[in-house]
C-alpha atoms as a PDB file:
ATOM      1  CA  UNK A   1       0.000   0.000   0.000  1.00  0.00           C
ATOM      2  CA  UNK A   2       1.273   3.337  -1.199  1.00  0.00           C
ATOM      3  CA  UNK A   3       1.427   5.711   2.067  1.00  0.00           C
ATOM      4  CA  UNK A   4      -0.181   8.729   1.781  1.00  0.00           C
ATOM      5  CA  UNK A   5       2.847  11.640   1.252  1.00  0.00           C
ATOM      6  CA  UNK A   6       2.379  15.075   1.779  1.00  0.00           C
ATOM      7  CA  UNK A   7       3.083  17.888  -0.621  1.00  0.00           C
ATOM      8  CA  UNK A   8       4.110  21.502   0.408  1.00  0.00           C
ATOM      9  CA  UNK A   9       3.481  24.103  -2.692  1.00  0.00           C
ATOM     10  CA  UNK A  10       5.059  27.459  -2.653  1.00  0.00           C
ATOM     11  CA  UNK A  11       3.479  30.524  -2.173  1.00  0.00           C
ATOM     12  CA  UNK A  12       1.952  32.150  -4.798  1.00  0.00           C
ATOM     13  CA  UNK A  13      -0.372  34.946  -6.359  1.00  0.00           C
ATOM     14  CA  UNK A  14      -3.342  32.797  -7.520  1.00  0.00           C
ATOM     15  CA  UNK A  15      -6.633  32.440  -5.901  1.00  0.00           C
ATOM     16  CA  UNK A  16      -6.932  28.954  -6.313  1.00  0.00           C
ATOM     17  CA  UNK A  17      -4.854  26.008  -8.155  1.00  0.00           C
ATOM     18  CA  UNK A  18      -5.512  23.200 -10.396  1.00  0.00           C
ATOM     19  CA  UNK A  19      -4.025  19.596  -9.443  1.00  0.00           C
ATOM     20  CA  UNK A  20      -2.974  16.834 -12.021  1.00  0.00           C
ATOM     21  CA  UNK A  21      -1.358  13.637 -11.946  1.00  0.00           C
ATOM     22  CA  UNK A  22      -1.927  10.038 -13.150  1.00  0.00           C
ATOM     23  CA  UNK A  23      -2.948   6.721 -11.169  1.00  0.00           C
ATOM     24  CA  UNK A  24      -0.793   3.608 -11.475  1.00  0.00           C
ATOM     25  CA  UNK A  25      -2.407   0.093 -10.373  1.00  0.00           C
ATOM     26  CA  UNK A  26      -0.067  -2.276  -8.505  1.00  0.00           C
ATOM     27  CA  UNK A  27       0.752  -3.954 -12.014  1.00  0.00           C
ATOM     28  CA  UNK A  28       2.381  -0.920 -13.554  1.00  0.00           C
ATOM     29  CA  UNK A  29      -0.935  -0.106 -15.679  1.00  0.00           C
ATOM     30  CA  UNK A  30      -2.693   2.919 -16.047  1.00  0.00           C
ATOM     31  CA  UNK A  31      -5.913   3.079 -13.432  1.00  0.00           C
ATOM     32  CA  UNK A  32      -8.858   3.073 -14.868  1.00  0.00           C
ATOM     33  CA  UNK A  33     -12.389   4.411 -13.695  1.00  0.00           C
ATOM     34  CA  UNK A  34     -12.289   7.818 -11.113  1.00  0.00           C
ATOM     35  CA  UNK A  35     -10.426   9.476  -8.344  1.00  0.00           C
ATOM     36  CA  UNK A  36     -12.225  12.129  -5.768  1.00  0.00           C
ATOM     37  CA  UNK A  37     -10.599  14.648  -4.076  1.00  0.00           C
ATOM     38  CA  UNK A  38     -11.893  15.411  -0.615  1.00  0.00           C
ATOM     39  CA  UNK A  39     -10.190  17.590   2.633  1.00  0.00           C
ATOM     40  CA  UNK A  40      -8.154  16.292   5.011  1.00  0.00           C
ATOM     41  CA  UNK A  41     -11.423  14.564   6.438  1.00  0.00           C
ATOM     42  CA  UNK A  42     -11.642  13.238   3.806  1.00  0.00           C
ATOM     43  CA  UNK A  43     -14.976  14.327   2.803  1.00  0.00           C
ATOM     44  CA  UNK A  44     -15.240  14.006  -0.963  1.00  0.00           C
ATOM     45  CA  UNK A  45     -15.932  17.335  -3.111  1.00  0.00           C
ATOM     46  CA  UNK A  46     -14.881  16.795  -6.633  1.00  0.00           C
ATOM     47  CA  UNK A  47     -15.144  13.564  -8.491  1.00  0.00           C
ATOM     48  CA  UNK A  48     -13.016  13.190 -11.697  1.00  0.00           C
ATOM     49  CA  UNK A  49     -13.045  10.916 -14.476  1.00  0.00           C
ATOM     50  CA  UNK A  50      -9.574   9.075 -15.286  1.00  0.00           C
ATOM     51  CA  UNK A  51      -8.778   9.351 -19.150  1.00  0.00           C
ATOM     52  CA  UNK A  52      -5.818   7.075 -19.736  1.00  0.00           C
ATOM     53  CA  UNK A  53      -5.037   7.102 -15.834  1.00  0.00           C
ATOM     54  CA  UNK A  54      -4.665  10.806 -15.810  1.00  0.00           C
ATOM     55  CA  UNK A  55      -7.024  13.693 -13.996  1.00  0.00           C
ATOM     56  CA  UNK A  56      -6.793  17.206 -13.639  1.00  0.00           C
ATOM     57  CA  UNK A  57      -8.754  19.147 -10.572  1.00  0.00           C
ATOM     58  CA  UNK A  58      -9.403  22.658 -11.146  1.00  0.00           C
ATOM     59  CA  UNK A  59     -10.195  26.183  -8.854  1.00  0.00           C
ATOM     60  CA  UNK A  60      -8.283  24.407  -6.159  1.00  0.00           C
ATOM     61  CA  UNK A  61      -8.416  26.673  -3.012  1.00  0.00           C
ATOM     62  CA  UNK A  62      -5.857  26.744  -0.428  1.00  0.00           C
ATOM     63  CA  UNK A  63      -5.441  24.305   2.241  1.00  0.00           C
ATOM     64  CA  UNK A  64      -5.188  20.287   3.020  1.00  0.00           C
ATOM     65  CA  UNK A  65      -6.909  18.035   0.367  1.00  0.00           C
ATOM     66  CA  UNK A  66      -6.703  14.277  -0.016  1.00  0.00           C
ATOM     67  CA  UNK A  67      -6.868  12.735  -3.474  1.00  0.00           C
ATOM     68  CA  UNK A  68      -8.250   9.103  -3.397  1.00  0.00           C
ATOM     69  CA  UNK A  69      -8.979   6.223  -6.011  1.00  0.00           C
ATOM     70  CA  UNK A  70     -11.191   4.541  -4.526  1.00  0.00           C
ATOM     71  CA  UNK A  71     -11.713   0.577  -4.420  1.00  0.00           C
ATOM     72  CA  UNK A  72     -15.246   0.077  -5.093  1.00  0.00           C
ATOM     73  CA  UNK A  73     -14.493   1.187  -8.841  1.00  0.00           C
ATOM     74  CA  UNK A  74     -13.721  -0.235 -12.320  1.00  0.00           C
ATOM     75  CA  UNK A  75      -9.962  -1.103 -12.749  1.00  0.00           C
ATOM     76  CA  UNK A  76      -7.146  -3.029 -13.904  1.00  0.00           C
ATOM     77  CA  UNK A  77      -6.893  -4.889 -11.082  1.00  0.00           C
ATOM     78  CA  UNK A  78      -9.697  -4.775  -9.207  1.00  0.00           C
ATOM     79  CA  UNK A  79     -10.518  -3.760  -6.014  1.00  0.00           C
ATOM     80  CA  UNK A  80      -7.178  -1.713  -5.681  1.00  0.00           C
ATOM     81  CA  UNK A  81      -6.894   1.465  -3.395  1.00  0.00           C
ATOM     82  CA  UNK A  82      -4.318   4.505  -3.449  1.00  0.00           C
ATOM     83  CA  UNK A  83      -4.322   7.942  -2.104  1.00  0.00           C
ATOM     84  CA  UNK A  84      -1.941  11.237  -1.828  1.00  0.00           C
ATOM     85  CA  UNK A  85      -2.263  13.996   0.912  1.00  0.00           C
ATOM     86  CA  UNK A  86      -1.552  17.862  -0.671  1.00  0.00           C
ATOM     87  CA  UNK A  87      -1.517  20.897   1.258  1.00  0.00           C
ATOM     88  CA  UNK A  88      -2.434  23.927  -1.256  1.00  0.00           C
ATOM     89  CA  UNK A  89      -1.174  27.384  -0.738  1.00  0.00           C
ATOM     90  CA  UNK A  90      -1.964  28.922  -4.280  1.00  0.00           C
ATOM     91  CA  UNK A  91       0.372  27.535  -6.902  1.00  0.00           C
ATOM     92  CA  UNK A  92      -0.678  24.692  -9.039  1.00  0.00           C
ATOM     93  CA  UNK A  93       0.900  21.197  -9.344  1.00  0.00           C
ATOM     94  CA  UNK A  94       1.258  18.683 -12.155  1.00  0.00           C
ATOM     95  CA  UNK A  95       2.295  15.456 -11.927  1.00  0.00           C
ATOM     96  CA  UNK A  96       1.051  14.183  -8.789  1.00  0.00           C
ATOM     97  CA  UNK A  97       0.795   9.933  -8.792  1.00  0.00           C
ATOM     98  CA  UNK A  98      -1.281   8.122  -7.107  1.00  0.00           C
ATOM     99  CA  UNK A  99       0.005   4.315  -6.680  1.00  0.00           C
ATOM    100  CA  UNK A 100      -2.588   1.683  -5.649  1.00  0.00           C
ATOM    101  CA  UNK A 101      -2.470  -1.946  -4.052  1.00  0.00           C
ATOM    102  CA  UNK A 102      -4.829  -4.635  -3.690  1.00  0.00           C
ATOM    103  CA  UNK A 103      -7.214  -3.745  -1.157  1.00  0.00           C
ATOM    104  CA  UNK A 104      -6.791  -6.789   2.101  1.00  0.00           C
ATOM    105  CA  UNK A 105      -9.730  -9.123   3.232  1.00  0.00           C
ATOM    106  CA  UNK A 106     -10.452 -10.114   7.266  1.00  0.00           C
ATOM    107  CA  UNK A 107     -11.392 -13.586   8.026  1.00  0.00           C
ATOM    108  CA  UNK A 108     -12.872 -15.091  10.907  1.00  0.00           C
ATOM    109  CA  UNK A 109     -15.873 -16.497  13.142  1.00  0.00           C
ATOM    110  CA  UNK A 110     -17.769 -14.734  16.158  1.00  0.00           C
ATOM    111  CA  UNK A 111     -17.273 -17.090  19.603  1.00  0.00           C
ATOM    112  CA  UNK A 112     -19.093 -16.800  22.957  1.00  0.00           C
ATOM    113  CA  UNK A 113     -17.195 -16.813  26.281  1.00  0.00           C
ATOM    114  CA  UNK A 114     -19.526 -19.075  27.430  1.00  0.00           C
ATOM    115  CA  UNK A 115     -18.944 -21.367  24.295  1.00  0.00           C
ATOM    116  CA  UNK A 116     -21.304 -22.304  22.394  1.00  0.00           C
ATOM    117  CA  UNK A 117     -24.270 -19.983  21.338  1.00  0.00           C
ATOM    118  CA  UNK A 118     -26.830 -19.457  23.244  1.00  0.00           C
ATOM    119  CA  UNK A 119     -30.217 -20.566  21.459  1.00  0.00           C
ATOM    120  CA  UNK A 120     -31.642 -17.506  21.498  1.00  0.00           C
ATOM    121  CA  UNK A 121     -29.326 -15.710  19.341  1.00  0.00           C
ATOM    122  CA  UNK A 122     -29.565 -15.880  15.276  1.00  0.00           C
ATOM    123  CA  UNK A 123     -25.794 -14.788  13.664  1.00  0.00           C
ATOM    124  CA  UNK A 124     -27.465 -12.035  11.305  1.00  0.00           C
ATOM    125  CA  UNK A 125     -28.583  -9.852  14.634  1.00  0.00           C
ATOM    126  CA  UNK A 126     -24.176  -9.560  14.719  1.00  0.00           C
ATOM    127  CA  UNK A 127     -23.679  -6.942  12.055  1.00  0.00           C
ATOM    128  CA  UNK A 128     -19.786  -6.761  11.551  1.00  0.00           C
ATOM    129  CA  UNK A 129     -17.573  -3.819  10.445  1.00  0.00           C
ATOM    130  CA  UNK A 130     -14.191  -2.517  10.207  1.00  0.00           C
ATOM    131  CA  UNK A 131     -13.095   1.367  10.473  1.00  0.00           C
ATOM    132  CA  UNK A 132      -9.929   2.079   9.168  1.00  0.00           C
ATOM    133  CA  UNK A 133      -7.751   4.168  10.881  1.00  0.00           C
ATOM    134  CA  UNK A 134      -5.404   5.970   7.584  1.00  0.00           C
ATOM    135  CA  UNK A 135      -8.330   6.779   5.640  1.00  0.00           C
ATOM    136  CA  UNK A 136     -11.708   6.730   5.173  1.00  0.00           C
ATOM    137  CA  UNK A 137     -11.880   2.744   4.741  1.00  0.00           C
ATOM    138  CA  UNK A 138     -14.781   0.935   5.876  1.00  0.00           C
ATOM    139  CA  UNK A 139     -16.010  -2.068   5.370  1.00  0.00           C
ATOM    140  CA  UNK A 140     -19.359  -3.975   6.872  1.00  0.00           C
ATOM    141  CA  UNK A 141     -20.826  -7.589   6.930  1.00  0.00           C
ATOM    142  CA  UNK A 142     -23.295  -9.868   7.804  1.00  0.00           C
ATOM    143  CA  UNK A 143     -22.393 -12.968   9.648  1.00  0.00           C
ATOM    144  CA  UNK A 144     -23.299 -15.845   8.449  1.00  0.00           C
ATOM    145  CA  UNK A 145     -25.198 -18.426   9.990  1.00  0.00           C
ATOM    146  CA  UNK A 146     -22.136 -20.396  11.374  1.00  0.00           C
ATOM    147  CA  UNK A 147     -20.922 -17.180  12.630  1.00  0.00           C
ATOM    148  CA  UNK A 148     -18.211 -16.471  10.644  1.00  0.00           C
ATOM    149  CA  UNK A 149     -17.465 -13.163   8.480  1.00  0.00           C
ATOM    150  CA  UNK A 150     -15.873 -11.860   5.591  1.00  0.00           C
ATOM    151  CA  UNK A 151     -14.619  -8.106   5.544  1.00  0.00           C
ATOM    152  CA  UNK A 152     -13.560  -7.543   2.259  1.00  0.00           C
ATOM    153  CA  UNK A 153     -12.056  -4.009   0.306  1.00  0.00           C
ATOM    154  CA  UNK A 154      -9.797  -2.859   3.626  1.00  0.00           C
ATOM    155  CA  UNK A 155      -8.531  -0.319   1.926  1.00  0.00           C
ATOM    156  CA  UNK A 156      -5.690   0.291   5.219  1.00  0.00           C
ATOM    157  CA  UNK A 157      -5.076  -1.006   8.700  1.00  0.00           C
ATOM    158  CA  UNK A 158      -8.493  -1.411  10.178  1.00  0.00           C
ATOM    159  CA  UNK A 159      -9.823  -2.149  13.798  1.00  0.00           C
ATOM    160  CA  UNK A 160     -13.220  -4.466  13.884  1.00  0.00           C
ATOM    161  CA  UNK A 161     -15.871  -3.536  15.531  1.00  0.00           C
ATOM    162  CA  UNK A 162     -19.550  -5.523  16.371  1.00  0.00           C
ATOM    163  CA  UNK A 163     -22.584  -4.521  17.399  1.00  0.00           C
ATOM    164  CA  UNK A 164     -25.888  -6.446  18.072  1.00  0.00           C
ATOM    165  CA  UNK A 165     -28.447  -7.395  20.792  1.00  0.00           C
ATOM    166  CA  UNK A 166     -28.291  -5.705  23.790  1.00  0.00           C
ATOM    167  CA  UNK A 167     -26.217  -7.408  26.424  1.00  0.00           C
ATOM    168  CA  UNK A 168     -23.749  -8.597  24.667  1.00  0.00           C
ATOM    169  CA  UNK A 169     -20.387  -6.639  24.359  1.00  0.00           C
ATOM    170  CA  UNK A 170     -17.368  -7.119  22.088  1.00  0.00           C
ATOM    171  CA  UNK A 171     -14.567  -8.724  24.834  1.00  0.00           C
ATOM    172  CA  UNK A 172     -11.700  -9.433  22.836  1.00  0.00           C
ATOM    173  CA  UNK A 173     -10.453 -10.106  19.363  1.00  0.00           C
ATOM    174  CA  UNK A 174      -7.984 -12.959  18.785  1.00  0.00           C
ATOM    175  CA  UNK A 175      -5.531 -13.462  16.392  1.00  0.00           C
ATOM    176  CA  UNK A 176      -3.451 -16.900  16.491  1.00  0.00           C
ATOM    177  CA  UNK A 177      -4.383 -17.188  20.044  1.00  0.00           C
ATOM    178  CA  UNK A 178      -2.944 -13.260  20.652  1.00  0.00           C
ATOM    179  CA  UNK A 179      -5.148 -10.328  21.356  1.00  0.00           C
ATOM    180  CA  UNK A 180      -5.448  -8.057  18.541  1.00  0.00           C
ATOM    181  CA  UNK A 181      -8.704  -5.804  19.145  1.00  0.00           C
ATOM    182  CA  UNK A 182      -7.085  -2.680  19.520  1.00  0.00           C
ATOM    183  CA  UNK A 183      -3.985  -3.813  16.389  1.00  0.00           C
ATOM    184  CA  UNK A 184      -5.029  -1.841  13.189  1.00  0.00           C
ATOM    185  CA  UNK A 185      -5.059  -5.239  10.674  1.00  0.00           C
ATOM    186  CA  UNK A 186      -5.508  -4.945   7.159  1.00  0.00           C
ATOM    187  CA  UNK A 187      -5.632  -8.753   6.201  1.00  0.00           C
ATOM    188  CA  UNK A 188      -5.653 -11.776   8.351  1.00  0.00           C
ATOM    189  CA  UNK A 189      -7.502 -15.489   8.281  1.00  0.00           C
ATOM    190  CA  UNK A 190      -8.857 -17.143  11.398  1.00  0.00           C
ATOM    191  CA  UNK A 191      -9.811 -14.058  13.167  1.00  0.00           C
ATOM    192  CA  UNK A 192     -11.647 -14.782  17.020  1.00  0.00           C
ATOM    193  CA  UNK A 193     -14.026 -12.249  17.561  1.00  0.00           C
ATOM    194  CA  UNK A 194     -15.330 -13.061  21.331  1.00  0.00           C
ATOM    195  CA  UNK A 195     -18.499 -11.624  22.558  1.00  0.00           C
ATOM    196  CA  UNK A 196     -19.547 -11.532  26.708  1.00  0.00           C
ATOM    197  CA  UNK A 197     -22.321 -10.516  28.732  1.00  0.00           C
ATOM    198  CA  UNK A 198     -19.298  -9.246  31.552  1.00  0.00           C
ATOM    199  CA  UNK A 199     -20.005  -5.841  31.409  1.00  0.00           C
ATOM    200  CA  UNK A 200     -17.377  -3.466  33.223  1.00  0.00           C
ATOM    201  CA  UNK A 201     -19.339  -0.234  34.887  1.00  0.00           C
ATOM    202  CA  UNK A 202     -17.532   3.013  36.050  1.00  0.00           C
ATOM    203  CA  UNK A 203     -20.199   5.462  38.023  1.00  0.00           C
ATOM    204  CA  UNK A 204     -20.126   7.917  40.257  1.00  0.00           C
ATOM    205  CA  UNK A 205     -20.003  11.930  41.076  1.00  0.00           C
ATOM    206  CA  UNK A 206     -18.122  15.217  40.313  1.00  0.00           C
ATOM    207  CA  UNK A 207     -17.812  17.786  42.954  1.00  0.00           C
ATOM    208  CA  UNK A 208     -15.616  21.041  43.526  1.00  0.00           C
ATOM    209  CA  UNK A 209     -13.189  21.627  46.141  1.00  0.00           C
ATOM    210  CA  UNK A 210     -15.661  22.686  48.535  1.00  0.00           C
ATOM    211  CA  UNK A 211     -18.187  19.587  47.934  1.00  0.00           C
ATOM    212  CA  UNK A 212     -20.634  21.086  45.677  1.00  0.00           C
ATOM    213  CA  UNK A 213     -21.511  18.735  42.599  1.00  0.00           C
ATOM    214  CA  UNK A 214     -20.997  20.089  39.346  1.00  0.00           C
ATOM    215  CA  UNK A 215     -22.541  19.482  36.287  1.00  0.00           C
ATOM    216  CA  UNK A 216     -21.680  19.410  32.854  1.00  0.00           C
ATOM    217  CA  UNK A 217     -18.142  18.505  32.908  1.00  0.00           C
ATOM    218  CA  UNK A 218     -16.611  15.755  31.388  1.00  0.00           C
ATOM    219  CA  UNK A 219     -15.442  12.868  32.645  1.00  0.00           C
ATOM    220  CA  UNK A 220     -12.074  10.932  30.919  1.00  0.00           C
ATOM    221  CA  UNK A 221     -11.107   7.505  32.073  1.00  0.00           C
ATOM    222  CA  UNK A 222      -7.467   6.123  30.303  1.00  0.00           C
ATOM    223  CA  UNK A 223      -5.258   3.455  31.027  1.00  0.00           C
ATOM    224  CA  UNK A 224      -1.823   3.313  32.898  1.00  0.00           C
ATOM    225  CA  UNK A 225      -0.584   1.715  29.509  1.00  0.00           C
ATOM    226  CA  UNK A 226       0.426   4.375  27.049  1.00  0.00           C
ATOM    227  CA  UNK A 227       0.603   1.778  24.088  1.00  0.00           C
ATOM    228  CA  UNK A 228      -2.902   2.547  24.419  1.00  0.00           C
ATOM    229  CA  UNK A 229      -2.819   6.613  23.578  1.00  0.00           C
ATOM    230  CA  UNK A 230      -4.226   5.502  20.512  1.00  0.00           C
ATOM    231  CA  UNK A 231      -7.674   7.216  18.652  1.00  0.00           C
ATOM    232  CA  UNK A 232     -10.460   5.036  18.755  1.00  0.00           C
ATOM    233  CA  UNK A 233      -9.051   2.897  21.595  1.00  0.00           C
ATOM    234  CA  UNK A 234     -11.437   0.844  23.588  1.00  0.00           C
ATOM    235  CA  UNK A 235      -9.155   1.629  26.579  1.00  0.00           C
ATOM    236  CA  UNK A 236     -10.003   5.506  26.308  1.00  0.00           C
ATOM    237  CA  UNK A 237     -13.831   6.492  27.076  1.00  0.00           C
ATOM    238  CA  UNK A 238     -14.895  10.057  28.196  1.00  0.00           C
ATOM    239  CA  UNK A 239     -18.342  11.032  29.324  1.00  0.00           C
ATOM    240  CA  UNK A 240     -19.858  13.685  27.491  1.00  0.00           C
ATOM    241  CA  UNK A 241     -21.277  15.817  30.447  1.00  0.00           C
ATOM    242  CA  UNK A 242     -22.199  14.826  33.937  1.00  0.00           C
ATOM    243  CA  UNK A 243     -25.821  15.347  34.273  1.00  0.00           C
ATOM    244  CA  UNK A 244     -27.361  17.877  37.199  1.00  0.00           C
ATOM    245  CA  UNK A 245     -26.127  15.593  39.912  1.00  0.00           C
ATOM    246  CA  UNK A 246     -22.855  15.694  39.302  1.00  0.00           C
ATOM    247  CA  UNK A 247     -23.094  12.219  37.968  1.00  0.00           C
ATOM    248  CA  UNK A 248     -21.570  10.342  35.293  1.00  0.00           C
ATOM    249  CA  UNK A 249     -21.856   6.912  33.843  1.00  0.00           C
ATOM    250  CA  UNK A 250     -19.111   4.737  31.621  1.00  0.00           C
ATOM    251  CA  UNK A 251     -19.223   1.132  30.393  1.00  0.00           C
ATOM    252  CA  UNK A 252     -17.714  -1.144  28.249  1.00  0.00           C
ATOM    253  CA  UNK A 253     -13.937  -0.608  29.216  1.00  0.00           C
ATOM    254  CA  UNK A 254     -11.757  -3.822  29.166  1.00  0.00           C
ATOM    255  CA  UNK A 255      -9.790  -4.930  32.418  1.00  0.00           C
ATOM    256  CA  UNK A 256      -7.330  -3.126  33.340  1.00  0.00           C
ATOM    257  CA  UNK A 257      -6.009  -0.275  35.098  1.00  0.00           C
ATOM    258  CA  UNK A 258      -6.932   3.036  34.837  1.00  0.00           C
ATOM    259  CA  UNK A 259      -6.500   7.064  35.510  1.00  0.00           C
ATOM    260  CA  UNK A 260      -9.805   8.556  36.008  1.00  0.00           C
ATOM    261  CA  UNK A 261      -9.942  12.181  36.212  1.00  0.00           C
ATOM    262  CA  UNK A 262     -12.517  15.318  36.228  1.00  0.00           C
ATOM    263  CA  UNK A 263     -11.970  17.439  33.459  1.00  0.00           C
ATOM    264  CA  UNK A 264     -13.549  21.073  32.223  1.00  0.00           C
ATOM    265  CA  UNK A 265     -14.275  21.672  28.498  1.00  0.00           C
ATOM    266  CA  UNK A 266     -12.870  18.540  27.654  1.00  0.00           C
ATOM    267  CA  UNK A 267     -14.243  17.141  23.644  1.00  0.00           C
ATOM    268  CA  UNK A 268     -14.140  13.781  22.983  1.00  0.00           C
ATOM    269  CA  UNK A 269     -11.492  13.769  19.811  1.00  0.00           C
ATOM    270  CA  UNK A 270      -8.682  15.416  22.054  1.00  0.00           C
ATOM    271  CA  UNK A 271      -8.786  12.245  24.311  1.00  0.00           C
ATOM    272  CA  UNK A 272      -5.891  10.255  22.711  1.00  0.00           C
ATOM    273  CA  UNK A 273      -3.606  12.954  22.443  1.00  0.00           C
ATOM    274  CA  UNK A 274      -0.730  12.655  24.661  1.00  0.00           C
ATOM    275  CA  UNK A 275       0.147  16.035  25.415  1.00  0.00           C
ATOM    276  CA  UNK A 276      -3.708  16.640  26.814  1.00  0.00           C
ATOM    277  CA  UNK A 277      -3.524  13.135  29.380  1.00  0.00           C
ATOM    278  CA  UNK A 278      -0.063  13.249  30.358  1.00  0.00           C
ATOM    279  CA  UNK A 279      -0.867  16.347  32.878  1.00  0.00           C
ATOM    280  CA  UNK A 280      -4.263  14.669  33.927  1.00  0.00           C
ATOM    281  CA  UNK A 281      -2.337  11.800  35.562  1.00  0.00           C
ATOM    282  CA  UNK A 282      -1.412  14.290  38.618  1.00  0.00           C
ATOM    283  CA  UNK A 283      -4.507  15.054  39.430  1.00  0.00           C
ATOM    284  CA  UNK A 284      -6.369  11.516  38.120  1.00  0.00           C
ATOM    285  CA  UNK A 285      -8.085   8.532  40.630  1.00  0.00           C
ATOM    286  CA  UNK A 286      -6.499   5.198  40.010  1.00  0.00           C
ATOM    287  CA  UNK A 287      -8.704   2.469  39.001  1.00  0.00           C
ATOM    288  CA  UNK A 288      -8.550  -1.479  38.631  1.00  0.00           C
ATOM    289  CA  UNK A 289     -11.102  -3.288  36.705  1.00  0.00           C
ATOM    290  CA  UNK A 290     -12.244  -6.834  36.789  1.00  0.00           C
ATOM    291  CA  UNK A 291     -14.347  -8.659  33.841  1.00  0.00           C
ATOM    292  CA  UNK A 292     -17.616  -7.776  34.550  1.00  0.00           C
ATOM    293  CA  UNK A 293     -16.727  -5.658  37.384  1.00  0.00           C
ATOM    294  CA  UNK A 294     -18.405  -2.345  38.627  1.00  0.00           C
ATOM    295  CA  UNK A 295     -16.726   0.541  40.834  1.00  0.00           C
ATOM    296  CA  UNK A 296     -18.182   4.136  42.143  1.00  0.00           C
ATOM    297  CA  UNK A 297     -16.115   6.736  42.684  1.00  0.00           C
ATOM    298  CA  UNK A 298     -16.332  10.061  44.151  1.00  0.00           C
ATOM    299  CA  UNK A 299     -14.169  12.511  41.899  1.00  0.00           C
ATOM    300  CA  UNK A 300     -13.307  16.256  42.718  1.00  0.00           C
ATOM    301  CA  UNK A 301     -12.778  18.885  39.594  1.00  0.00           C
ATOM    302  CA  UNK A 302      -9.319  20.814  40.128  1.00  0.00           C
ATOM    303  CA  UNK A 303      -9.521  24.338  40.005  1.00  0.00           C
ATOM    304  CA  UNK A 304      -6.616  26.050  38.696  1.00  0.00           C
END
């Protein structure tokens, strides 16, 4: 897979830019079919037709843009994925590539902690998925009724995800007998994905430094482990305001141990960035959670 590689243009007098290139599939032929171009959200804006692999994007205004062929397209190979980052300050550029590869496939079954499963259940109430973590890759699936899965078009390094009847939470993902549910993985065979009714519940109540509750802060539980610091880690969960009470509610976090700390302002993206957690920890509760395991805390909001 062809990392996405920033381009710096140099200042210049024009409004706006165009942007050209060509697309080249992983067997040295011209791609075939469209490319979009989108911001750094990716967040398509412009679609353009490839003639003979090339395109050309026009009134370009300044700023980050992402230029993607995407997989679910005709081309010579199929199902092949590529993508450059360019950051726009006024000039045009030509000759921009974008160099796809063959887009991976994730293989596995859905298991029960308690073995078997139970009667109850039917496979296609599991809906599957996989958010990728480069890009805007996703793919989805229904299981099938042996419980196993197919994710196919990851288009880059992808964490799965499941979702389903109420009571039932994702516990672990296994790969070769090794936990891999929080390993971006773009193709793998013989995937474990383990579902449990063992809940884990943090609760409890925000108050000031002289005892009065406050509402409508946040609340940000991380773990110890810094391998974890990671965006969309199922180690990181952050309340979005405590209600009237003071109170707050989180669920869902694996075993482990934990800061917990009180936190004004605080938005939900920001909670994997290092610099933001690492001067939480002073202030933070420690916490140690069991499978299945519930604790209450009483937490006070610093005031500096």
């Amino acid at each position: 897979m062809n990392d996405a590689q920033p381009v710096a243009l140099a200042p210049g007098e024009e409004v706006s830019a165009h942007l050209s290139g060509h697309v080249v599939s992983s067997d040295g032929s011209l791609g075939q079919g469209h490319v979009v171009l989108g911001d750094s959200n990716h967040q398509a804006r412009f679609r353009e037709e490839l003639s003979d692999g090339k395109f050309t994007f026009w009134n370009i205004r300044p700023g980050e843009h992402v230029i993607e062929k995407p997989i679910d397209d005709a081309g010579l190979p199929q199902g092949e994925y590529g993508s450059v980052s360019v950051t726009v300050f006024g000039e045009s550029i030509s000759d921009l590539v974008v160099a796809t590869a063959t887009a991976g496939t994730l293989r596995g079954h859905v298991v029960f902690d308690t073995g078997t499963p139970p009667l109850d259940l039917k496979a296609e109430d599991f809906p599957i998925s996989a958010f990728g973590t480069e890009n805007s890759s996703f793919a989805y699936s229904d299981l099938k009724d042996d419980w196993s899965f197919t994710l196919e078009g990851i288009a880059s390094p992808s964490k799965i995800r499941i979702s389903g009847r109420d009571g039932w939470f994702l516990k672990q993902v296994l790969l070769g007998g090794v936990e891999v549910e929080d390993t971006p993985l773009q193709a793998a065979d013989d995937l474990h994905v383990v579902l449990t009714q063992k809940v884990t519940t943090v609760s409890g109540v925000v108050v000031d430094d002289i005892g009065v509750v406050v509402m409508n802060c946040s609340v940000v539980i991380f773990p110890e482990d810094r391998r974890h610091w990671t965006p969309g880690n199922r180690f990181i969960s952050v309340t979005h305001r405590t209600d009237h009470l003071g109170r707050f509610r989180i669920t869902e976090l694996p075993p482990g141990r934990y800061f917990v700390a009180a936190v004004d302002g605080l938005g939900p993206r920001y909670v994997a960035d290092a610099d933001l957690l690492t001067p939480l920890i002073t202030s933070a509760s420690r916490l140690t959670l069991g499978e299945g395991e519930s604790k209450t805390l009483n937490l006070t909001l610093p005031i500096f």
